[in-house]
PDB file of N, CA and C in Angstrom:
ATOM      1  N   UNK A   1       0.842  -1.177   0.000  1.00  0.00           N
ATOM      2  CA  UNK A   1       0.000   0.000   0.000  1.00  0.00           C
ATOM      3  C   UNK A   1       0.884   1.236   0.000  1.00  0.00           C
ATOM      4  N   UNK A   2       0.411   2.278  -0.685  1.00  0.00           N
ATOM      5  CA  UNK A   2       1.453   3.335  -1.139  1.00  0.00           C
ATOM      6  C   UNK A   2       0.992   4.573  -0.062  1.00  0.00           C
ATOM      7  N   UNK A   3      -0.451   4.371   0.247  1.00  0.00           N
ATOM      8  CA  UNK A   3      -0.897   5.209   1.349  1.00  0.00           C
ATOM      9  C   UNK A   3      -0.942   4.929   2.935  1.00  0.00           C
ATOM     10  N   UNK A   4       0.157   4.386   3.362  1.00  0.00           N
ATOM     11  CA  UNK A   4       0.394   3.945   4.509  1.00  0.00           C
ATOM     12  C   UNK A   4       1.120   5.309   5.453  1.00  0.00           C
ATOM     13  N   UNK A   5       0.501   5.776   6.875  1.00  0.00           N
ATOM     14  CA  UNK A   5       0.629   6.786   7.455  1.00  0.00           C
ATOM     15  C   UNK A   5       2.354   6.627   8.599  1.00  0.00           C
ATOM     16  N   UNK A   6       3.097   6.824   8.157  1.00  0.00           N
ATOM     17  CA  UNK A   6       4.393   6.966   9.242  1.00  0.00           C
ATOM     18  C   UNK A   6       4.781   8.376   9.714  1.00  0.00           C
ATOM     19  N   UNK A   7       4.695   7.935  10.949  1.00  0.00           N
ATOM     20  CA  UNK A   7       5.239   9.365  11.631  1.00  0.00           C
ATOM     21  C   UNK A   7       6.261   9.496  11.264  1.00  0.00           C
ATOM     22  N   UNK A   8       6.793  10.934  11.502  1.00  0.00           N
ATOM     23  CA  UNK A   8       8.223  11.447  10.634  1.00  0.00           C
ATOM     24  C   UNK A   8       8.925  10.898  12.373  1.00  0.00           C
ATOM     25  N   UNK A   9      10.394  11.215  12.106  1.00  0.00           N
ATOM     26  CA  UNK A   9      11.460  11.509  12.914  1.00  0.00           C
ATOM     27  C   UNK A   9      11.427  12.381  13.856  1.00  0.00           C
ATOM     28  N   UNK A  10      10.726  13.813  13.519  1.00  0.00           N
ATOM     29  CA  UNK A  10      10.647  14.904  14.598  1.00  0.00           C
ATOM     30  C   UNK A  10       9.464  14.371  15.125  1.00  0.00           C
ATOM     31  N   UNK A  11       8.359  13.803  15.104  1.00  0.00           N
ATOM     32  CA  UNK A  11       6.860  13.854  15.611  1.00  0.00           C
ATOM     33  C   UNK A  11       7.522  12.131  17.159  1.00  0.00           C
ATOM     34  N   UNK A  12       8.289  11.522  16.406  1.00  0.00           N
ATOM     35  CA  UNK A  12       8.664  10.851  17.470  1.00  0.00           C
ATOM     36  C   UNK A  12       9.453  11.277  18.508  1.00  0.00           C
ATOM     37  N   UNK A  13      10.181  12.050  18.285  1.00  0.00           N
ATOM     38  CA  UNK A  13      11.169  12.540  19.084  1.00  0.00           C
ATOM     39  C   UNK A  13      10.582  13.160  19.929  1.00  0.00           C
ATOM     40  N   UNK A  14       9.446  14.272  19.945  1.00  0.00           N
ATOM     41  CA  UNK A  14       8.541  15.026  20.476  1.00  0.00           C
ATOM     42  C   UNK A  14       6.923  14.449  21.303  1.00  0.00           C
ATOM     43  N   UNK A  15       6.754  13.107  20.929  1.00  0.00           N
ATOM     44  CA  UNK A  15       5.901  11.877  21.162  1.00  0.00           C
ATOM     45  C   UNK A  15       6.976  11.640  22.665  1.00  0.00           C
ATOM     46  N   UNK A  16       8.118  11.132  22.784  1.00  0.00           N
ATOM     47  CA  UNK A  16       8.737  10.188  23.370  1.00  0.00           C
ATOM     48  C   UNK A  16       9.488  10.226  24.521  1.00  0.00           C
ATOM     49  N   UNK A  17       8.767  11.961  25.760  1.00  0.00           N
ATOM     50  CA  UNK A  17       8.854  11.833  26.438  1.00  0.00           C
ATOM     51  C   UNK A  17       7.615  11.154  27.118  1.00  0.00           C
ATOM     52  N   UNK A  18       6.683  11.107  26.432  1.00  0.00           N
ATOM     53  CA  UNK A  18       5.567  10.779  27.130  1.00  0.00           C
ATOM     54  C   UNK A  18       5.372   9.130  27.131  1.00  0.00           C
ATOM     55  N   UNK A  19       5.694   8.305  26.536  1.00  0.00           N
ATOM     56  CA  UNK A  19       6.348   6.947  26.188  1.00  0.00           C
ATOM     57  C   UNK A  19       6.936   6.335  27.612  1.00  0.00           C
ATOM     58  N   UNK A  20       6.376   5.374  28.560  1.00  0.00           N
ATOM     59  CA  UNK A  20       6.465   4.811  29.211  1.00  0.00           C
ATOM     60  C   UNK A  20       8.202   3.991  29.238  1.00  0.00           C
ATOM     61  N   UNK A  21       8.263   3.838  30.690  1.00  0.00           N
ATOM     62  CA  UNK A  21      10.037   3.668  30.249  1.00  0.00           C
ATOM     63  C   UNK A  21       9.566   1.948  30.027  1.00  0.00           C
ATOM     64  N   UNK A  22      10.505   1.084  29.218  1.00  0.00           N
ATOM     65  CA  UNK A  22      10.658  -0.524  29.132  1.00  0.00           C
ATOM     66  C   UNK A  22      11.664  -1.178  30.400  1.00  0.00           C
ATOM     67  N   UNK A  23      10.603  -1.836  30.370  1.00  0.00           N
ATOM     68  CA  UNK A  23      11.177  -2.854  31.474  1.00  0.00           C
ATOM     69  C   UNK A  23      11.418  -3.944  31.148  1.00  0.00           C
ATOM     70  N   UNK A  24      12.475  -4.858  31.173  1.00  0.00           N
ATOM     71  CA  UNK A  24      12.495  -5.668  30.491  1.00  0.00           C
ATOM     72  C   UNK A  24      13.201  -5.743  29.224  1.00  0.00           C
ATOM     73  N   UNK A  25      12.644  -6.410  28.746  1.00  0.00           N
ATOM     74  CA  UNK A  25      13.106  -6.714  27.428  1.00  0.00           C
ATOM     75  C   UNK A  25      12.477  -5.112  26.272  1.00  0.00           C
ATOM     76  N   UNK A  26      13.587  -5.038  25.498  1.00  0.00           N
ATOM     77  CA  UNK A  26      13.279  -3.713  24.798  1.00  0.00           C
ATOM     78  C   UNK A  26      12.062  -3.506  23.834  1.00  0.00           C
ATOM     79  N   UNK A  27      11.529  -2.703  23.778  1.00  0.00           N
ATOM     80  CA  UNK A  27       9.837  -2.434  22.751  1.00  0.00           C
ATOM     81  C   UNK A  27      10.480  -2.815  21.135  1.00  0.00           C
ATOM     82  N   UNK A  28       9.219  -3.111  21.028  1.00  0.00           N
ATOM     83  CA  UNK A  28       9.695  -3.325  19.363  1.00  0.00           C
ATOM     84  C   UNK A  28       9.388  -1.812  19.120  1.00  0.00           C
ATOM     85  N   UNK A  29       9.857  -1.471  17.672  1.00  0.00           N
ATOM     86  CA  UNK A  29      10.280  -0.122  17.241  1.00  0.00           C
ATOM     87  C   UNK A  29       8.664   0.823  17.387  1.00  0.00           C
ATOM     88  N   UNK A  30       8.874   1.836  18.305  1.00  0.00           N
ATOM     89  CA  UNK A  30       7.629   2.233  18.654  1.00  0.00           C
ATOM     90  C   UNK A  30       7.365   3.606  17.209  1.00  0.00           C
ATOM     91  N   UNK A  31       8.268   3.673  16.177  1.00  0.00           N
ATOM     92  CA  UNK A  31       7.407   4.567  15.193  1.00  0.00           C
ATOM     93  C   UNK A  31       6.349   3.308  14.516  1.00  0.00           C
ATOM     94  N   UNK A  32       7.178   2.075  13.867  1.00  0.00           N
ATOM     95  CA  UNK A  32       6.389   1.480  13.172  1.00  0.00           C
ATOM     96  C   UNK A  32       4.720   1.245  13.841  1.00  0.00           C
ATOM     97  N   UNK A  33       4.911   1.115  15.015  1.00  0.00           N
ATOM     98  CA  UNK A  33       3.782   0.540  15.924  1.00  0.00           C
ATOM     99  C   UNK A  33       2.825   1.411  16.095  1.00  0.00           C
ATOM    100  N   UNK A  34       3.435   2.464  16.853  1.00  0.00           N
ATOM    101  CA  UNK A  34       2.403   3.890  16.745  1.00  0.00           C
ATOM    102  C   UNK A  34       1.553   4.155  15.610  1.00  0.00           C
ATOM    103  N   UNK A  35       2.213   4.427  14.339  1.00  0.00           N
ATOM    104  CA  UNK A  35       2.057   4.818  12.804  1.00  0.00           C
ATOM    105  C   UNK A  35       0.883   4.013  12.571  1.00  0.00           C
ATOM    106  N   UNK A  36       1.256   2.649  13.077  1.00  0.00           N
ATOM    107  CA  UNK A  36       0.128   1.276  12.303  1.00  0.00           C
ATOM    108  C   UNK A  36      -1.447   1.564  13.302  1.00  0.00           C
ATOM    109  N   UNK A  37      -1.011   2.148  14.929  1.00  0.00           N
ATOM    110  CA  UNK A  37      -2.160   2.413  15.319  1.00  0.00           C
ATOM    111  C   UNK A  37      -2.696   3.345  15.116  1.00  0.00           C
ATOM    112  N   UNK A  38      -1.987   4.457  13.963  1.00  0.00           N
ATOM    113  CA  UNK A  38      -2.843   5.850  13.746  1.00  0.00           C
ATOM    114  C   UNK A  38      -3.695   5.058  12.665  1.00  0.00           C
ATOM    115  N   UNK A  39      -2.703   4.479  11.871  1.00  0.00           N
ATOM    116  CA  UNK A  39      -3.273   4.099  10.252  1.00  0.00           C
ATOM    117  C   UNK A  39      -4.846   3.332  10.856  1.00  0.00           C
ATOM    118  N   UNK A  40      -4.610   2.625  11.985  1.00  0.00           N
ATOM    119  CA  UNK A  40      -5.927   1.569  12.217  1.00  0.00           C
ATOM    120  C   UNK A  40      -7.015   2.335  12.429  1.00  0.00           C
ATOM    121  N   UNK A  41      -6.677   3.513  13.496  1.00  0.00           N
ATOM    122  CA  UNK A  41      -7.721   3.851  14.056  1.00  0.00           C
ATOM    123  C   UNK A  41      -8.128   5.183  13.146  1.00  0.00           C
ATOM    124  N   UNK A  42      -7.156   5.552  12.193  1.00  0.00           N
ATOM    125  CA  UNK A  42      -7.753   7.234  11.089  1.00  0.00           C
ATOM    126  C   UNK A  42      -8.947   6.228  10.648  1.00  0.00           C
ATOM    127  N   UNK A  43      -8.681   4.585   9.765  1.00  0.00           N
ATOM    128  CA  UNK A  43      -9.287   4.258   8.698  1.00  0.00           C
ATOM    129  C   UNK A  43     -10.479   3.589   9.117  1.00  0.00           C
ATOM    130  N   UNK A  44     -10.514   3.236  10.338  1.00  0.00           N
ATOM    131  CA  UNK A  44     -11.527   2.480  11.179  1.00  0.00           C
ATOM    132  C   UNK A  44     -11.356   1.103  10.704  1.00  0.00           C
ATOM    133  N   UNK A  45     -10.390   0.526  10.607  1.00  0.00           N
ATOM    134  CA  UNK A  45      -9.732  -0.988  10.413  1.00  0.00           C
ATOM    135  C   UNK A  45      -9.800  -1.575  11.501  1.00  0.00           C
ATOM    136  N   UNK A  46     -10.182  -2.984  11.133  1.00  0.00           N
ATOM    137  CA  UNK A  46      -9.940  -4.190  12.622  1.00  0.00           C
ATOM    138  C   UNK A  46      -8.234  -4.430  12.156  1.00  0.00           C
ATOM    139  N   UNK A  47      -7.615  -4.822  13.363  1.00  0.00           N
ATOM    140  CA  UNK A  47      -6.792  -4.717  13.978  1.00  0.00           C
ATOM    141  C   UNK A  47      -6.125  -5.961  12.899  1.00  0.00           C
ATOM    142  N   UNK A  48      -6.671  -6.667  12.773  1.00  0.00           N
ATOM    143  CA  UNK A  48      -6.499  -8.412  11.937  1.00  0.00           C
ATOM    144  C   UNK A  48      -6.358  -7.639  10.637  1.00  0.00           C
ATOM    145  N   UNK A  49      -6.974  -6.321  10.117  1.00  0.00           N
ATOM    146  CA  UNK A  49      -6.445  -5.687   8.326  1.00  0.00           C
ATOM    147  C   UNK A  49      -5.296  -4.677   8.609  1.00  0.00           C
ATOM    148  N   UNK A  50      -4.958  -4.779   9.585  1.00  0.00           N
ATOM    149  CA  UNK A  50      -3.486  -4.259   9.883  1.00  0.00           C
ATOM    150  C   UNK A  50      -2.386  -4.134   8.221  1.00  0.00           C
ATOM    151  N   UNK A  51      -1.767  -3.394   7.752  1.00  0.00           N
ATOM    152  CA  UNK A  51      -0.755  -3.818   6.514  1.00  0.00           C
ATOM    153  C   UNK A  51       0.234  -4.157   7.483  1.00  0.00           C
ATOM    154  N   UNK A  52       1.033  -5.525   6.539  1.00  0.00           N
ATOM    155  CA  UNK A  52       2.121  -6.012   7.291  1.00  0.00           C
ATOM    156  C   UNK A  52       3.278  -5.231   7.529  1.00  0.00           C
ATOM    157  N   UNK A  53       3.454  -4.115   6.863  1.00  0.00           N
ATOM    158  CA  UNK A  53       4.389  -3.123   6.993  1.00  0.00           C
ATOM    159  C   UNK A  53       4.812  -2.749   8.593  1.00  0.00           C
ATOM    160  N   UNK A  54       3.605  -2.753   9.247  1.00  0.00           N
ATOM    161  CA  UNK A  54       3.170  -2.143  10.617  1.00  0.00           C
ATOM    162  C   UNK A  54       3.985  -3.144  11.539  1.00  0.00           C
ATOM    163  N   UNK A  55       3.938  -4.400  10.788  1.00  0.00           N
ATOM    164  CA  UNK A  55       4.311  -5.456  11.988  1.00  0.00           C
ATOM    165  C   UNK A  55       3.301  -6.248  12.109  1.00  0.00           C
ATOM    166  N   UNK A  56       3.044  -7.273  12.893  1.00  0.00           N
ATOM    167  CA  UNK A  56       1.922  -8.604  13.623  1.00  0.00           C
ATOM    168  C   UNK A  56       0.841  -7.198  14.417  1.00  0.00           C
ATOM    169  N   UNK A  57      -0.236  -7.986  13.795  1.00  0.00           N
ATOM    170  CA  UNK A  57      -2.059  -7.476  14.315  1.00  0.00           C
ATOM    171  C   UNK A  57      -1.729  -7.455  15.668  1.00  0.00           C
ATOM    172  N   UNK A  58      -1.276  -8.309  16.123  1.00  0.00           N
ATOM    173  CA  UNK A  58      -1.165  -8.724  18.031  1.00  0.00           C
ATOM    174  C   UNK A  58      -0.692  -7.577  18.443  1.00  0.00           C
ATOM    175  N   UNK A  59       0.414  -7.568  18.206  1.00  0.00           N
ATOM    176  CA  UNK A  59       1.498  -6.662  18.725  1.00  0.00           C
ATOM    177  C   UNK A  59       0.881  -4.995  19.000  1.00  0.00           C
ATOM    178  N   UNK A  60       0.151  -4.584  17.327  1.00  0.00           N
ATOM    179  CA  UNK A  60      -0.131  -3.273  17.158  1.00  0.00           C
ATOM    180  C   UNK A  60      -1.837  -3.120  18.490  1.00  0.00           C
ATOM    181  N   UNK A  61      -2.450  -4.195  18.219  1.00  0.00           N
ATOM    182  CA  UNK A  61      -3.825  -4.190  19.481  1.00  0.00           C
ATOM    183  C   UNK A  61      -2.784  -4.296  20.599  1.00  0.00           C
ATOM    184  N   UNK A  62      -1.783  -5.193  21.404  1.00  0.00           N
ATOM    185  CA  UNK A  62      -1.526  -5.550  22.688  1.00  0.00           C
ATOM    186  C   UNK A  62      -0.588  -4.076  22.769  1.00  0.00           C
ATOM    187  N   UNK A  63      -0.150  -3.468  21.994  1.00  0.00           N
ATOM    188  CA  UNK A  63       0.555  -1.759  22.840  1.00  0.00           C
ATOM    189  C   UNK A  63      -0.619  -1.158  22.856  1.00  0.00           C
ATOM    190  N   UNK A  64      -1.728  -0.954  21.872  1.00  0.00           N
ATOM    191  CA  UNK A  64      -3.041   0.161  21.829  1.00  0.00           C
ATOM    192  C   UNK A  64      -3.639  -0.235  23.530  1.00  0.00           C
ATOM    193  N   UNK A  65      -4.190  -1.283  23.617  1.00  0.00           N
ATOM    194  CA  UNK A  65      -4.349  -1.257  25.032  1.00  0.00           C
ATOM    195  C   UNK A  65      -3.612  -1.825  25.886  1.00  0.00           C
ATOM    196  N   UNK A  66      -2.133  -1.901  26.235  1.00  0.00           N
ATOM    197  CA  UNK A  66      -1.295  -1.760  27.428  1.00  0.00           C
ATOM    198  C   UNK A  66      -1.517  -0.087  27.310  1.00  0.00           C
ATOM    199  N   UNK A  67      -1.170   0.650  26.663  1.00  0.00           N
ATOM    200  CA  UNK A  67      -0.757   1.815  27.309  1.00  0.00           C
ATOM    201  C   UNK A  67      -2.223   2.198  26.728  1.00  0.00           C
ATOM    202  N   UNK A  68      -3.277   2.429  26.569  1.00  0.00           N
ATOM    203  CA  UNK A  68      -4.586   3.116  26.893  1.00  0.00           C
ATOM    204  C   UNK A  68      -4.886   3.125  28.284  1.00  0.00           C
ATOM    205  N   UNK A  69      -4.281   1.364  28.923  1.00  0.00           N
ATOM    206  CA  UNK A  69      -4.671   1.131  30.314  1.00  0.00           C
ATOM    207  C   UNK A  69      -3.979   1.906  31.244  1.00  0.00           C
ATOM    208  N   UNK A  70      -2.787   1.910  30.420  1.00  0.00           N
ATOM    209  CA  UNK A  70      -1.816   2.563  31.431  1.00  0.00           C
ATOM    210  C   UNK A  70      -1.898   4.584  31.470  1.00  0.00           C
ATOM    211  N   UNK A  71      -2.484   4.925  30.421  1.00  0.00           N
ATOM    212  CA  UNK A  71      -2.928   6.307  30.415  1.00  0.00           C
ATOM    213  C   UNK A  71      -2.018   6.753  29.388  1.00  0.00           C
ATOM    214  N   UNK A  72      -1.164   6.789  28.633  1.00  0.00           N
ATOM    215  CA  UNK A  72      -0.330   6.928  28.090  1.00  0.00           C
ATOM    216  C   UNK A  72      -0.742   7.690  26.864  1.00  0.00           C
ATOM    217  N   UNK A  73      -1.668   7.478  26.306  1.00  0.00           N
ATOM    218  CA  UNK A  73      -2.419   8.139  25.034  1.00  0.00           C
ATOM    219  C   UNK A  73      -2.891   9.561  25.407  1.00  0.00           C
ATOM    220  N   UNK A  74      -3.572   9.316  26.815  1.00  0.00           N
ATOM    221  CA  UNK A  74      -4.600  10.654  27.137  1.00  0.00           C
ATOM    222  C   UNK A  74      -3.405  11.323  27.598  1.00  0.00           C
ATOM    223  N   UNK A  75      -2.110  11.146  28.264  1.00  0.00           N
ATOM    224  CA  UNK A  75      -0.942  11.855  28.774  1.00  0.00           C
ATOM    225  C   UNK A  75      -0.332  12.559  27.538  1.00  0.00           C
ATOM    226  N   UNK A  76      -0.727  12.041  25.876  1.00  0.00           N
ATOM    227  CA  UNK A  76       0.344  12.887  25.045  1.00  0.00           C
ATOM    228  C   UNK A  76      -0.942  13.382  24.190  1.00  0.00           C
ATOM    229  N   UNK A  77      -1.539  13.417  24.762  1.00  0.00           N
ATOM    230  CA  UNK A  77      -3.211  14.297  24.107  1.00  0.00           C
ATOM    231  C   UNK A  77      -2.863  15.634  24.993  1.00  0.00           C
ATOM    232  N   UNK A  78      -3.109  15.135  26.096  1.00  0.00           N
ATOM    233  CA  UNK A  78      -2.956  16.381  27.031  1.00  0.00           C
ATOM    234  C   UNK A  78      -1.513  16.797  26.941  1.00  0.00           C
ATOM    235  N   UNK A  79      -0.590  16.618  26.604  1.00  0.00           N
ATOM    236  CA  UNK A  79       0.987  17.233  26.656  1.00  0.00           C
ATOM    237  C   UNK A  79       0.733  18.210  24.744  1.00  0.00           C
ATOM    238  N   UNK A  80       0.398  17.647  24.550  1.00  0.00           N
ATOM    239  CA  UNK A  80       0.637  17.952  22.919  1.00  0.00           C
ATOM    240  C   UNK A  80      -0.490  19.550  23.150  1.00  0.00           C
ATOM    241  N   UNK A  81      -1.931  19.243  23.902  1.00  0.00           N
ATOM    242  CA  UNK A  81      -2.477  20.200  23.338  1.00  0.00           C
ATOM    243  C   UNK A  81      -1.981  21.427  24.735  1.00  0.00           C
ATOM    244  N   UNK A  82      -1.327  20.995  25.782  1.00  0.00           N
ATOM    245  CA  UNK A  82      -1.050  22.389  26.276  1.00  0.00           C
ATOM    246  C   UNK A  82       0.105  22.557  26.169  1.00  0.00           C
ATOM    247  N   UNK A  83       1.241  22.239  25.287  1.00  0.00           N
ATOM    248  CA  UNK A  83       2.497  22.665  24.654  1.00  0.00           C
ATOM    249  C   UNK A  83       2.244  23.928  23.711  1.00  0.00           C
ATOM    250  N   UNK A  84       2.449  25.055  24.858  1.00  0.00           N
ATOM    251  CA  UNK A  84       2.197  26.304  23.942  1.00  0.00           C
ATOM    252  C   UNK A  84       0.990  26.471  22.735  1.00  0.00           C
ATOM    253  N   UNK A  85       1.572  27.420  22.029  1.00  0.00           N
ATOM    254  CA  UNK A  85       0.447  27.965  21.123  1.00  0.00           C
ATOM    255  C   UNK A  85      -0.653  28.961  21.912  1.00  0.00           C
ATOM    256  N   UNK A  86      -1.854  29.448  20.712  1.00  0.00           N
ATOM    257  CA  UNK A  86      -2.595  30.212  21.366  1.00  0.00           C
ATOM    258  C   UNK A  86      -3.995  29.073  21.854  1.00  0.00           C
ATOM    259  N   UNK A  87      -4.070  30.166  22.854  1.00  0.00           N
ATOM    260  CA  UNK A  87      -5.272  29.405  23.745  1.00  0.00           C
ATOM    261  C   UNK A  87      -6.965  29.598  22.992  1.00  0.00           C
ATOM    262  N   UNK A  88      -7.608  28.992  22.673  1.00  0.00           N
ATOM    263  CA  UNK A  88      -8.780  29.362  22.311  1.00  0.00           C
ATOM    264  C   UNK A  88     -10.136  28.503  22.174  1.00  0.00           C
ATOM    265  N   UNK A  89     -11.306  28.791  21.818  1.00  0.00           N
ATOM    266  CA  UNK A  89     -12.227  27.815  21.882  1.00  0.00           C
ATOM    267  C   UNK A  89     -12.745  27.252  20.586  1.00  0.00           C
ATOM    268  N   UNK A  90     -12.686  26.154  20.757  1.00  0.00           N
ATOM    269  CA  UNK A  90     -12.706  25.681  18.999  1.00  0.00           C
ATOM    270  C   UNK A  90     -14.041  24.693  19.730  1.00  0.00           C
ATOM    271  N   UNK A  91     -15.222  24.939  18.872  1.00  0.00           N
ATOM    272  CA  UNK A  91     -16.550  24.390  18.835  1.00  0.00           C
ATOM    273  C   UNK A  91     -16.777  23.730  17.426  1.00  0.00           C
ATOM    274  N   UNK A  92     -17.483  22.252  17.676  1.00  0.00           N
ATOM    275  CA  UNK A  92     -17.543  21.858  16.423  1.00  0.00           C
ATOM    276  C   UNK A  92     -19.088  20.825  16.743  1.00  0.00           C
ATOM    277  N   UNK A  93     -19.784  21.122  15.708  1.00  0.00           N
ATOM    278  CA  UNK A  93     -21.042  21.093  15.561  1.00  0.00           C
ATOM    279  C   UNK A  93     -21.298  19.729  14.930  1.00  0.00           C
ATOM    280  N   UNK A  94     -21.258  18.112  15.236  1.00  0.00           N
ATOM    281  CA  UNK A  94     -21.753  17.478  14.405  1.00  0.00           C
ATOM    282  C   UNK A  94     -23.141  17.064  14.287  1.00  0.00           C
ATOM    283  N   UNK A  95     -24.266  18.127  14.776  1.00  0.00           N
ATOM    284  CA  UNK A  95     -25.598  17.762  14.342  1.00  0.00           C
ATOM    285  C   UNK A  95     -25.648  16.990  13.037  1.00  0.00           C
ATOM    286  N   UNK A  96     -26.867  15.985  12.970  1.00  0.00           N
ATOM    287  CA  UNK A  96     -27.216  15.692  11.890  1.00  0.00           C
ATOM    288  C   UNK A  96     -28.622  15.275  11.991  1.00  0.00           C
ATOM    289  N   UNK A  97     -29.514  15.389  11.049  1.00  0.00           N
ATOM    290  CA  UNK A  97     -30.818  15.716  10.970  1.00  0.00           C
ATOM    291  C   UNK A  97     -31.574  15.373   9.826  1.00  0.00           C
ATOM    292  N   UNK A  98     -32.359  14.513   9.460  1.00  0.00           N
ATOM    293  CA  UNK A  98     -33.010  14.153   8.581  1.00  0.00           C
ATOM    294  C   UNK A  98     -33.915  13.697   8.959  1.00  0.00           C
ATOM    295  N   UNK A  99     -34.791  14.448   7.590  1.00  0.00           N
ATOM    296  CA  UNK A  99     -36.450  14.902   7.657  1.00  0.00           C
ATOM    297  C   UNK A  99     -37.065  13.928   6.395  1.00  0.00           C
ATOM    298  N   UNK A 100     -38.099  13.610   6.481  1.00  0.00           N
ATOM    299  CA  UNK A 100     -38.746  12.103   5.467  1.00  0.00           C
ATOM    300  C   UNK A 100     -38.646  13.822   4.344  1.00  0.00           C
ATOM    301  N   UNK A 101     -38.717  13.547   3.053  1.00  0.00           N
ATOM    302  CA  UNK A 101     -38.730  13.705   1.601  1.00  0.00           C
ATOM    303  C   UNK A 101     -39.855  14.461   1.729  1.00  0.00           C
ATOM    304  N   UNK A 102     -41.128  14.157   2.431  1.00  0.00           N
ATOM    305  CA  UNK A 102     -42.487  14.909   2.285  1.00  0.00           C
ATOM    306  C   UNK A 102     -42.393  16.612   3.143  1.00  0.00           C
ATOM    307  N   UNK A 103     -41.426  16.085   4.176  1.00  0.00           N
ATOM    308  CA  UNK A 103     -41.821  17.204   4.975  1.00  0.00           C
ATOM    309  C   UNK A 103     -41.331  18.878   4.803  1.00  0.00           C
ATOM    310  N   UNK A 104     -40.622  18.374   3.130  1.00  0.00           N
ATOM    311  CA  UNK A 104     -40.379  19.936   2.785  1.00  0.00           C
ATOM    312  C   UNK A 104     -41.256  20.708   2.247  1.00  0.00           C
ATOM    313  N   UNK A 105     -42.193  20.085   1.991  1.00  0.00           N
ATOM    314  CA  UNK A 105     -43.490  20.793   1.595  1.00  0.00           C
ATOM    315  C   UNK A 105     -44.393  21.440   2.213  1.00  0.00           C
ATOM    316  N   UNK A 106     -44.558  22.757   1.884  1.00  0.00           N
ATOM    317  CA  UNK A 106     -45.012  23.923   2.636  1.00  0.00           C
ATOM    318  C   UNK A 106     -46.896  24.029   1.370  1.00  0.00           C
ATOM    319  N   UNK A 107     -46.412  23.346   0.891  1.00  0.00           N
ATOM    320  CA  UNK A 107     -47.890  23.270  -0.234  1.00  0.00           C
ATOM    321  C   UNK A 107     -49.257  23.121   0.278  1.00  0.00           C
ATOM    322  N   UNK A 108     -50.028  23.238   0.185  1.00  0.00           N
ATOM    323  CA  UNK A 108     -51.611  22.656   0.561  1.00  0.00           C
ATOM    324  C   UNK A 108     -51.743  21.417   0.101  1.00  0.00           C
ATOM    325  N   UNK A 109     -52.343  20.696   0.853  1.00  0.00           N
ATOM    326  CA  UNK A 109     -52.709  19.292   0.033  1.00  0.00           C
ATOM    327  C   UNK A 109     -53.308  19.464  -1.374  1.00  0.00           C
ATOM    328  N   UNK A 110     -52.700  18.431  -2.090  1.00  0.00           N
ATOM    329  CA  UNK A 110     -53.307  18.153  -3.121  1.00  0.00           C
ATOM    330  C   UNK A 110     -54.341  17.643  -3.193  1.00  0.00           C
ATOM    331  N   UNK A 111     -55.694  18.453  -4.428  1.00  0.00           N
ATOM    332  CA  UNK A 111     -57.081  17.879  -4.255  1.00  0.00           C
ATOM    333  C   UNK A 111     -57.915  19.430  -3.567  1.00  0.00           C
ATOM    334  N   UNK A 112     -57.325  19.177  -2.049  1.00  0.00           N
ATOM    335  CA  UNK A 112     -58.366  20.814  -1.944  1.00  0.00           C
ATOM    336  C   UNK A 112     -57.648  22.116  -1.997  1.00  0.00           C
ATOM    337  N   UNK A 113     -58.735  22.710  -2.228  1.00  0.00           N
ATOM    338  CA  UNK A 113     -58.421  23.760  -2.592  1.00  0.00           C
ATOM    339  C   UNK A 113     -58.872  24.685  -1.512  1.00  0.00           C
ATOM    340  N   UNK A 114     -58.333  25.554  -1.150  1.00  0.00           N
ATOM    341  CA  UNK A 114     -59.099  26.749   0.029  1.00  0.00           C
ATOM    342  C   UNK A 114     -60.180  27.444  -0.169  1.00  0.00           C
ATOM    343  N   UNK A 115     -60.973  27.861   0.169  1.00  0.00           N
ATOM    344  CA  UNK A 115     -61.950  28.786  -0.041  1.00  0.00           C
ATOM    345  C   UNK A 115     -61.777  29.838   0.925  1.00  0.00           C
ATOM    346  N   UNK A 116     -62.054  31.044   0.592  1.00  0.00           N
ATOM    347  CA  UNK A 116     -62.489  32.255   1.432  1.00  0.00           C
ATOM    348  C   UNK A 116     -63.795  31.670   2.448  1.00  0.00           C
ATOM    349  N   UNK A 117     -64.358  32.705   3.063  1.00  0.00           N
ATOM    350  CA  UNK A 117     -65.325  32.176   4.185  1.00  0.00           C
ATOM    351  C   UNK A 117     -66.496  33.265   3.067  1.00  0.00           C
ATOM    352  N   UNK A 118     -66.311  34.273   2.436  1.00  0.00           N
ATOM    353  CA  UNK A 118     -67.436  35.032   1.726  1.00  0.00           C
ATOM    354  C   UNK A 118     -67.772  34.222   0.085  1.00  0.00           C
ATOM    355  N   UNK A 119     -67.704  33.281   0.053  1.00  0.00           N
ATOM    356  CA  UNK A 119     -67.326  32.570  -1.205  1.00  0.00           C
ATOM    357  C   UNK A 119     -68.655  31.704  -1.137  1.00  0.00           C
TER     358      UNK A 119
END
């Protein structure tokens, strides 16, 4: 696949204080892994249509929730959005609303007709 999403070099570097330290035995390479869980979750993919590029389905689900559990996601949500910049309120509206086909009609029924009351 030619449209496969990898984080650059700077976006990790800047990601990777917030990155839990390894214990143990060392992480497999956390751009490929990350990247494969943006790619999963931008495209709304099960975890099993993973591209092999990313690495094993297992691997990319068993980091998404170790570190969801561990807080790790909401820690570089929240680091990323109060790392400077301007402060402001961004509102976003996803109403959605649909009305049956008939009910745009502002017409009189078809068939009668109105009459005046002096008629």
């Amino acid at each position: 696949m030619s449209n496969l999403f990898w984080l650059t070099e700077e976006q990790i570097e800047r990601l990777r204080p917030f990155f839990p330290k390894s214990r143990g035995r060392p992480r497999v390479d956390d751009r490929r892994v990350l990247s494969g869980i943006i790619f999963i979750n931008r495209n709304g993919l099960r975890w099993c249509d993973a591209p092999s590029e990313y690495g094993p389905p297992k691997t990319l689900y068993n980091r998404w929730i170790r570190w969801s559990r561990m807080g790790v996601f909401a820690r570089i949500m929240e680091g990323l959005a109060s790392g400077g910049g301007e402060e402001k309120v961004v509102m976003i509206d996803a109403t959605y609303l649909k009305a049956h086909r008939t009910a745009s009609s502002l017409r009189a029924k078809k068939g009668g007709a109105t009459t005046s009351a002096g008629d």
